[in-house]
PDB file of N, CA and C in Angstrom:
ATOM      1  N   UNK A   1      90.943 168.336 150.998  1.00  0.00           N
ATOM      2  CA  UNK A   1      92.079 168.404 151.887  1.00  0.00           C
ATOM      3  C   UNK A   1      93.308 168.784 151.073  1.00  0.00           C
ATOM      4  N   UNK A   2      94.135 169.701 151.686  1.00  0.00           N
ATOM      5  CA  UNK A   2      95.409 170.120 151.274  1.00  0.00           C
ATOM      6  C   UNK A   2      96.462 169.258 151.708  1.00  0.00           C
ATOM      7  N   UNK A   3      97.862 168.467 151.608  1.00  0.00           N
ATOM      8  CA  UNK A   3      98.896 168.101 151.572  1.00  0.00           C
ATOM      9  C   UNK A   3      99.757 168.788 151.216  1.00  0.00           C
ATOM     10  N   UNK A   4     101.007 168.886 152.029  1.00  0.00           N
ATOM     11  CA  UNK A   4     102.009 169.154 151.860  1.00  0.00           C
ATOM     12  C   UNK A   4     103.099 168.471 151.219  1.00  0.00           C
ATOM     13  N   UNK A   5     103.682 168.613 150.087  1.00  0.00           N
ATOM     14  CA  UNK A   5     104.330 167.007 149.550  1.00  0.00           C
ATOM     15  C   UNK A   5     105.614 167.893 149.460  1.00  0.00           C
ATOM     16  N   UNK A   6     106.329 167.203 149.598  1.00  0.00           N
ATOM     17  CA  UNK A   6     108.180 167.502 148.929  1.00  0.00           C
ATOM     18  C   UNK A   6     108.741 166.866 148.208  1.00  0.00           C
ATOM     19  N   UNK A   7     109.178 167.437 147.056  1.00  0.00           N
ATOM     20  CA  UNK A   7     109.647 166.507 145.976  1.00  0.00           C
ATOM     21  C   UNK A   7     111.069 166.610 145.840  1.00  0.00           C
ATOM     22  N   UNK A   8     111.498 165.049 145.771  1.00  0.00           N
ATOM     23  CA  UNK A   8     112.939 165.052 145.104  1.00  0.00           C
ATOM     24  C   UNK A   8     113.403 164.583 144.262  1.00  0.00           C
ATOM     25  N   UNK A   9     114.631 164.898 143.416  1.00  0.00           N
ATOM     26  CA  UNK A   9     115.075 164.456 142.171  1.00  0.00           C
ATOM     27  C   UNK A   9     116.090 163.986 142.229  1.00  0.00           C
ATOM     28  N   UNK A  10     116.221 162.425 141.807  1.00  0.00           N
ATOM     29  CA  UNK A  10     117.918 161.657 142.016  1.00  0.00           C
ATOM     30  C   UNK A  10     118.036 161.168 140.661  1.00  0.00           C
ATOM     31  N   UNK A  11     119.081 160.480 140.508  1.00  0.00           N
ATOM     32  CA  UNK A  11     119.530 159.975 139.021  1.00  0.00           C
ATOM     33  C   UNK A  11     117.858 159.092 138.501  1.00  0.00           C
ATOM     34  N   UNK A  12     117.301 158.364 139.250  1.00  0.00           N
ATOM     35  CA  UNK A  12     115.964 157.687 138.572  1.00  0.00           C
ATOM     36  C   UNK A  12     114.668 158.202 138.538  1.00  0.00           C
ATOM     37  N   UNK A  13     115.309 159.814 138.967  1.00  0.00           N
ATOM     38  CA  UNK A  13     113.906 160.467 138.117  1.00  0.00           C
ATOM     39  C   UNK A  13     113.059 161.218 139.448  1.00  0.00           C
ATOM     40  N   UNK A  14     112.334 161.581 139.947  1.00  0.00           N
ATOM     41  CA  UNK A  14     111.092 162.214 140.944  1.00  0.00           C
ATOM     42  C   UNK A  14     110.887 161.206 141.843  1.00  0.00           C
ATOM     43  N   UNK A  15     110.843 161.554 142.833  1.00  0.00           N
ATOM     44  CA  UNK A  15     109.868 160.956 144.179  1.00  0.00           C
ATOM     45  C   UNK A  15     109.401 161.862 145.180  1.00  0.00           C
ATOM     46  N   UNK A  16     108.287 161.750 145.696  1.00  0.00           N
ATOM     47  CA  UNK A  16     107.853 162.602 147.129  1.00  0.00           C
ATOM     48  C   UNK A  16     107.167 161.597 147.868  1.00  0.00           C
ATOM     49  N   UNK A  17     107.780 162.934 149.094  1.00  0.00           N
ATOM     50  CA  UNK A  17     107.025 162.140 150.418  1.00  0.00           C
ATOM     51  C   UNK A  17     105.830 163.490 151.261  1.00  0.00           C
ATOM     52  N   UNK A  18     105.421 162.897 151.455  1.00  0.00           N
ATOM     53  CA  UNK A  18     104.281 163.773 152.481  1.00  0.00           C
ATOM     54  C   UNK A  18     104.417 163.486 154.096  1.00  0.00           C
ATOM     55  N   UNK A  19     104.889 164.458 154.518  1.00  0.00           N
ATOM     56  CA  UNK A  19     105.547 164.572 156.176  1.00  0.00           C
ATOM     57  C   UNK A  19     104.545 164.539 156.820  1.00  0.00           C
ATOM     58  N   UNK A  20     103.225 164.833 156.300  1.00  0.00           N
ATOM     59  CA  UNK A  20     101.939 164.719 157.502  1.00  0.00           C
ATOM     60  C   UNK A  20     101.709 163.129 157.442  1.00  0.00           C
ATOM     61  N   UNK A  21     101.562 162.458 156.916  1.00  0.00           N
ATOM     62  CA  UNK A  21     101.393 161.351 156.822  1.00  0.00           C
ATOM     63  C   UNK A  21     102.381 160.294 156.874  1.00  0.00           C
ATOM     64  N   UNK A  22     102.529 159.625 158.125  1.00  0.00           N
ATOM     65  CA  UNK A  22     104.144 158.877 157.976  1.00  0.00           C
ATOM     66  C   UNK A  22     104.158 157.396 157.037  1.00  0.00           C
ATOM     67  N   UNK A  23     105.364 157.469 156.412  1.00  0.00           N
ATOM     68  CA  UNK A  23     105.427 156.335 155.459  1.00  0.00           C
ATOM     69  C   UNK A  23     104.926 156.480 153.936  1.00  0.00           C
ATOM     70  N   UNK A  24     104.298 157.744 153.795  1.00  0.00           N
ATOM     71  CA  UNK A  24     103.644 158.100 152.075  1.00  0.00           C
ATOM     72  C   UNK A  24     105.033 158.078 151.301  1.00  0.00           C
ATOM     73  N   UNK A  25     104.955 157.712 150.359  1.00  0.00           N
ATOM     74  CA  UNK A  25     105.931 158.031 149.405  1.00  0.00           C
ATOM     75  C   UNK A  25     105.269 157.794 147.970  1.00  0.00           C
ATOM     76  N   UNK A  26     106.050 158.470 147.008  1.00  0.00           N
ATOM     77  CA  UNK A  26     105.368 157.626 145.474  1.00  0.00           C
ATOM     78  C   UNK A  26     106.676 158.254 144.941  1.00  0.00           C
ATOM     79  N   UNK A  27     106.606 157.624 143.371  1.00  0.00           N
ATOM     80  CA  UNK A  27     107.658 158.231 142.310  1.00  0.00           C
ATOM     81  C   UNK A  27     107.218 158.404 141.077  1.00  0.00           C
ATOM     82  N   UNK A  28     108.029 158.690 140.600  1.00  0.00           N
ATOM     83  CA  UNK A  28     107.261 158.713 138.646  1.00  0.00           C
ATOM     84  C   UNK A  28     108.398 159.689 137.928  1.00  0.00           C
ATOM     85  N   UNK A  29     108.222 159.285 136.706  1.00  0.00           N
ATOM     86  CA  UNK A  29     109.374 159.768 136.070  1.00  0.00           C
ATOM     87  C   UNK A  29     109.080 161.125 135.148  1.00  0.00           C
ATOM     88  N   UNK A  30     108.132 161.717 135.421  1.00  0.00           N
ATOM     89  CA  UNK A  30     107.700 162.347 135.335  1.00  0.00           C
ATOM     90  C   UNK A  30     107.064 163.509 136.003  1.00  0.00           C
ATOM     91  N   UNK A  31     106.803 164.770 136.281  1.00  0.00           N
ATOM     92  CA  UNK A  31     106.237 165.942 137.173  1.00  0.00           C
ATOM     93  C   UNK A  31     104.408 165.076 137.211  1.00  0.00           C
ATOM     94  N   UNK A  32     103.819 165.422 136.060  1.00  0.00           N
ATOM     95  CA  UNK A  32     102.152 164.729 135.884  1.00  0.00           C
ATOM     96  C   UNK A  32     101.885 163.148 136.615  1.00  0.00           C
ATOM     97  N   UNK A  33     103.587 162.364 136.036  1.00  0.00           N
ATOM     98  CA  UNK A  33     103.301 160.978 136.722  1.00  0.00           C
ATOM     99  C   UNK A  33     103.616 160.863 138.201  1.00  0.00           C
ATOM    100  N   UNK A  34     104.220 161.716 138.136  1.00  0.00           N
ATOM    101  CA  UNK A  34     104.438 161.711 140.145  1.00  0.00           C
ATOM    102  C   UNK A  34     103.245 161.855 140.696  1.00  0.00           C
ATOM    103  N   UNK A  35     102.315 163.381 139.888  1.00  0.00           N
ATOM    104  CA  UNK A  35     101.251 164.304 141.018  1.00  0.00           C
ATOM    105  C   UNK A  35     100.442 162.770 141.007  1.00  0.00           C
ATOM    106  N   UNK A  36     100.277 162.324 140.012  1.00  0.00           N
ATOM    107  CA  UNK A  36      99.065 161.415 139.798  1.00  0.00           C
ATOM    108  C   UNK A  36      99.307 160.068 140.558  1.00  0.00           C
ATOM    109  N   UNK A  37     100.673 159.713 140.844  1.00  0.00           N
ATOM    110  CA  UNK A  37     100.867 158.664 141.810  1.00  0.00           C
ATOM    111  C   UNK A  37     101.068 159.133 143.028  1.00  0.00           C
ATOM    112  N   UNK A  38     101.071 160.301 143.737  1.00  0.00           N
ATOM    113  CA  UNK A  38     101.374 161.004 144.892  1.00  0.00           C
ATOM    114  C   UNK A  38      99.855 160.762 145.722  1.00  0.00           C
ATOM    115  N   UNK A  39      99.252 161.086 144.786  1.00  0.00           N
ATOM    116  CA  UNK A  39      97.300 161.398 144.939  1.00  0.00           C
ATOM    117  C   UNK A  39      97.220 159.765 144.909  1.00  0.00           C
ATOM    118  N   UNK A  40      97.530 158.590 144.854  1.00  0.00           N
ATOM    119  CA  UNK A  40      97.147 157.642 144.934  1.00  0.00           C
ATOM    120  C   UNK A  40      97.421 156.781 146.075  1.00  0.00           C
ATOM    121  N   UNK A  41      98.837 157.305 146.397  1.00  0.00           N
ATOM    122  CA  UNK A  41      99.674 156.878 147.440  1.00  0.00           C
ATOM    123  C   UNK A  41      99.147 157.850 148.927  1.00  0.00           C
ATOM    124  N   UNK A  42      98.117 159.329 148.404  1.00  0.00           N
ATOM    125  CA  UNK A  42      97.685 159.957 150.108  1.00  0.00           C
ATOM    126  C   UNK A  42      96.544 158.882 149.978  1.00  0.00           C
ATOM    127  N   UNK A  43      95.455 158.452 149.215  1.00  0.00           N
ATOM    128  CA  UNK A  43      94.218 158.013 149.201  1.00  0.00           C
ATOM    129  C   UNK A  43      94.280 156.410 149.787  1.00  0.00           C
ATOM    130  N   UNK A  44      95.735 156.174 149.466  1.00  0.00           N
ATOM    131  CA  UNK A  44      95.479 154.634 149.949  1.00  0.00           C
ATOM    132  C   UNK A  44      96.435 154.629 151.352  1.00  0.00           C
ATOM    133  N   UNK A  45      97.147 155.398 151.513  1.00  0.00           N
ATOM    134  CA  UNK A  45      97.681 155.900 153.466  1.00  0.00           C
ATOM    135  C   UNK A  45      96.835 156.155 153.723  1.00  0.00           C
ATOM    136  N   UNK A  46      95.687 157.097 153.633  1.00  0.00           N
ATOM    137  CA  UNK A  46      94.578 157.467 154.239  1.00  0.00           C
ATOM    138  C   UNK A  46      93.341 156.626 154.540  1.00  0.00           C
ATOM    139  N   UNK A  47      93.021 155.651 153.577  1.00  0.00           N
ATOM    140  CA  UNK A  47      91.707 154.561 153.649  1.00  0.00           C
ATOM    141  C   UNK A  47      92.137 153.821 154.560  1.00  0.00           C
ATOM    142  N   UNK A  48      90.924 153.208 154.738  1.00  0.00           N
ATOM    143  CA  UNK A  48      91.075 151.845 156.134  1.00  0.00           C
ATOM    144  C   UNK A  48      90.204 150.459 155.922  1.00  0.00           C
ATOM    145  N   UNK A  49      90.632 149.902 156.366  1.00  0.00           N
ATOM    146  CA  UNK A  49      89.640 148.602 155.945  1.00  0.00           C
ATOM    147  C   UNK A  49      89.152 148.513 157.323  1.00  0.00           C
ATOM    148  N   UNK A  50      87.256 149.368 157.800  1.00  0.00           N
ATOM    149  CA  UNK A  50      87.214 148.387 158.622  1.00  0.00           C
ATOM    150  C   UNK A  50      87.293 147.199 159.009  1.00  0.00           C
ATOM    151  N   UNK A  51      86.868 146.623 158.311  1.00  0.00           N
ATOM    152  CA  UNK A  51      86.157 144.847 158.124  1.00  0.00           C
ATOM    153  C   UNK A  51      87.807 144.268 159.251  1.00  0.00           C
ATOM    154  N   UNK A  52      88.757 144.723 159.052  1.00  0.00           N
ATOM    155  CA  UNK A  52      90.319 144.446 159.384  1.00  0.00           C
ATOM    156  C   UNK A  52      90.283 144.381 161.188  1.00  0.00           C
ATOM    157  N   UNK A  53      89.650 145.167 161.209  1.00  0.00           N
ATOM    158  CA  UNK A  53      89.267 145.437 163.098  1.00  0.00           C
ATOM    159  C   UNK A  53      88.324 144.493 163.686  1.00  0.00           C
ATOM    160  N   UNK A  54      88.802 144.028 164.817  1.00  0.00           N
ATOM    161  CA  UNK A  54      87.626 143.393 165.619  1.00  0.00           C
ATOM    162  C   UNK A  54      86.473 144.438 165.408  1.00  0.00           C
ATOM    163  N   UNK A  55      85.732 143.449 165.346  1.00  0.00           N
ATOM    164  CA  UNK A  55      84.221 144.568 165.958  1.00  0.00           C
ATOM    165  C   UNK A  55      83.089 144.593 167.595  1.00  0.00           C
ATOM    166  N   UNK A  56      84.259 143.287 168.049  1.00  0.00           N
ATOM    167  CA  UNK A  56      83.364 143.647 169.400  1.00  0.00           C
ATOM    168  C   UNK A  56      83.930 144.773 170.031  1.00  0.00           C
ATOM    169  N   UNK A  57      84.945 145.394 169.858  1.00  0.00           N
ATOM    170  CA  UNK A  57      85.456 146.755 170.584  1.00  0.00           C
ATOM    171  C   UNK A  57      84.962 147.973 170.064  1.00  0.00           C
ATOM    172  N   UNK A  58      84.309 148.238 168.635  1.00  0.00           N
ATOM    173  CA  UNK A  58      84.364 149.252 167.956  1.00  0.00           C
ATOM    174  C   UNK A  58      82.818 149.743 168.454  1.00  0.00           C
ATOM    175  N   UNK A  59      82.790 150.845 168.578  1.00  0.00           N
ATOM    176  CA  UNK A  59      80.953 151.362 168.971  1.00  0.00           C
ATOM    177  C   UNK A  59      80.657 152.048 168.126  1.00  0.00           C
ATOM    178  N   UNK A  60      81.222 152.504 167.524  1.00  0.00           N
ATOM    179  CA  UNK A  60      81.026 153.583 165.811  1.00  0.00           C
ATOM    180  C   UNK A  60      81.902 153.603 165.266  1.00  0.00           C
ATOM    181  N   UNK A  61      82.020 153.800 163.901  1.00  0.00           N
ATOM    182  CA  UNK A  61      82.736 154.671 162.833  1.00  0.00           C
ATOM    183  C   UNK A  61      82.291 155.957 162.481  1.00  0.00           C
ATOM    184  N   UNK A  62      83.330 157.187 162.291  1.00  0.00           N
ATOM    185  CA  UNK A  62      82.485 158.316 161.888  1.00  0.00           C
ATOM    186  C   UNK A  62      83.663 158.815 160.730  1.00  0.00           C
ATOM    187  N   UNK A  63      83.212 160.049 160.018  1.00  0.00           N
ATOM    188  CA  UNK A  63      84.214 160.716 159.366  1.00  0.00           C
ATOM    189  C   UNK A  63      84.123 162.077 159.490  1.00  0.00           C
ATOM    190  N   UNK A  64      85.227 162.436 159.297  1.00  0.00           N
ATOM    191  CA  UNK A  64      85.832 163.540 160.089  1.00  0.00           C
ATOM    192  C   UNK A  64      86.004 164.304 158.445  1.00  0.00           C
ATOM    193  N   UNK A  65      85.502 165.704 158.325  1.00  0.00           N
ATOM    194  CA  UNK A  65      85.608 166.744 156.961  1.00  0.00           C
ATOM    195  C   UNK A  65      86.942 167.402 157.313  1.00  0.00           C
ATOM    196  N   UNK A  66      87.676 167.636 156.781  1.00  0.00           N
ATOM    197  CA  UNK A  66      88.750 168.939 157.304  1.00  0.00           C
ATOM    198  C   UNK A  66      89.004 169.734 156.079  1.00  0.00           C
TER     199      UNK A  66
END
Protein backbone atom coordinates (compact mmCIF):
# COMPACT_ATOMS: atom_id res chain seq x y z
CA UNK A 1 0.00 0.00 0.00
CA UNK A 2 0.96 3.55 -0.93
CA UNK A 3 0.38 6.62 1.63
CA UNK A 4 0.33 9.89 1.15
CA UNK A 5 2.27 11.66 4.05
CA UNK A 6 3.04 15.50 4.41
CA UNK A 7 5.80 16.61 6.14
CA UNK A 8 6.46 19.53 8.31
CA UNK A 9 9.28 21.37 9.79
CA UNK A 10 9.00 23.65 13.06
CA UNK A 11 11.69 24.77 15.49
CA UNK A 12 11.67 20.83 17.10
CA UNK A 13 12.56 19.30 14.10
CA UNK A 14 10.03 16.99 11.41
CA UNK A 15 6.61 15.72 11.85
CA UNK A 16 3.95 14.19 9.39
CA UNK A 17 0.62 13.46 9.13
CA UNK A 18 -1.17 11.16 6.69
CA UNK A 19 -4.65 12.73 5.53
CA UNK A 20 -6.00 9.29 4.49
CA UNK A 21 -5.92 8.10 7.76
CA UNK A 22 -7.44 10.40 10.48
CA UNK A 23 -5.38 11.07 13.60
CA UNK A 24 -1.77 9.48 12.12
CA UNK A 25 0.89 11.58 13.07
CA UNK A 26 4.68 10.76 14.01
CA UNK A 27 7.94 12.96 14.39
CA UNK A 28 11.62 12.48 14.46
CA UNK A 29 14.38 14.62 14.26
CA UNK A 30 15.52 13.41 11.57
CA UNK A 31 14.31 12.72 7.51
CA UNK A 32 15.30 8.42 8.13
CA UNK A 33 13.84 8.91 11.84
CA UNK A 34 10.62 10.33 10.77
CA UNK A 35 10.15 7.72 7.51
CA UNK A 36 10.81 4.98 10.10
CA UNK A 37 8.39 6.35 12.77
CA UNK A 38 5.77 7.43 10.08
CA UNK A 39 5.72 3.50 8.93
CA UNK A 40 5.07 2.66 12.53
CA UNK A 41 2.51 5.13 13.33
CA UNK A 42 0.38 3.87 9.53
CA UNK A 43 0.88 0.07 10.91
CA UNK A 44 -0.42 0.72 14.29
CA UNK A 45 -3.62 3.29 12.89
CA UNK A 46 -4.17 0.57 10.66
CA UNK A 47 -4.14 -2.81 13.03
CA UNK A 48 -7.07 -3.81 15.13
CA UNK A 49 -7.47 -5.82 18.02
CA UNK A 50 -10.19 -8.11 17.33
CA UNK A 51 -10.33 -9.82 20.64
CA UNK A 52 -11.57 -5.74 21.60
CA UNK A 53 -15.07 -6.41 19.82
CA UNK A 54 -17.94 -8.27 21.07
CA UNK A 55 -18.13 -11.38 19.23
CA UNK A 56 -21.69 -12.22 19.39
CA UNK A 57 -22.28 -9.54 16.58
CA UNK A 58 -19.28 -10.28 14.39
CA UNK A 59 -19.97 -13.19 11.54
CA UNK A 60 -16.47 -12.87 9.93
CA UNK A 61 -13.32 -11.14 9.70
CA UNK A 62 -11.76 -10.77 6.28
CA UNK A 63 -8.83 -8.76 4.71
CA UNK A 64 -9.03 -6.62 2.16
CA UNK A 65 -5.40 -6.41 -0.46
CA UNK A 66 -5.30 -2.90 -2.05
Amino acid sequence: MVFKVIVHEDKDGLWAEVPSIKGCFSQGETMEELENNIKEAIEGCLSVDIEKYSKNNIVKTIEVVL
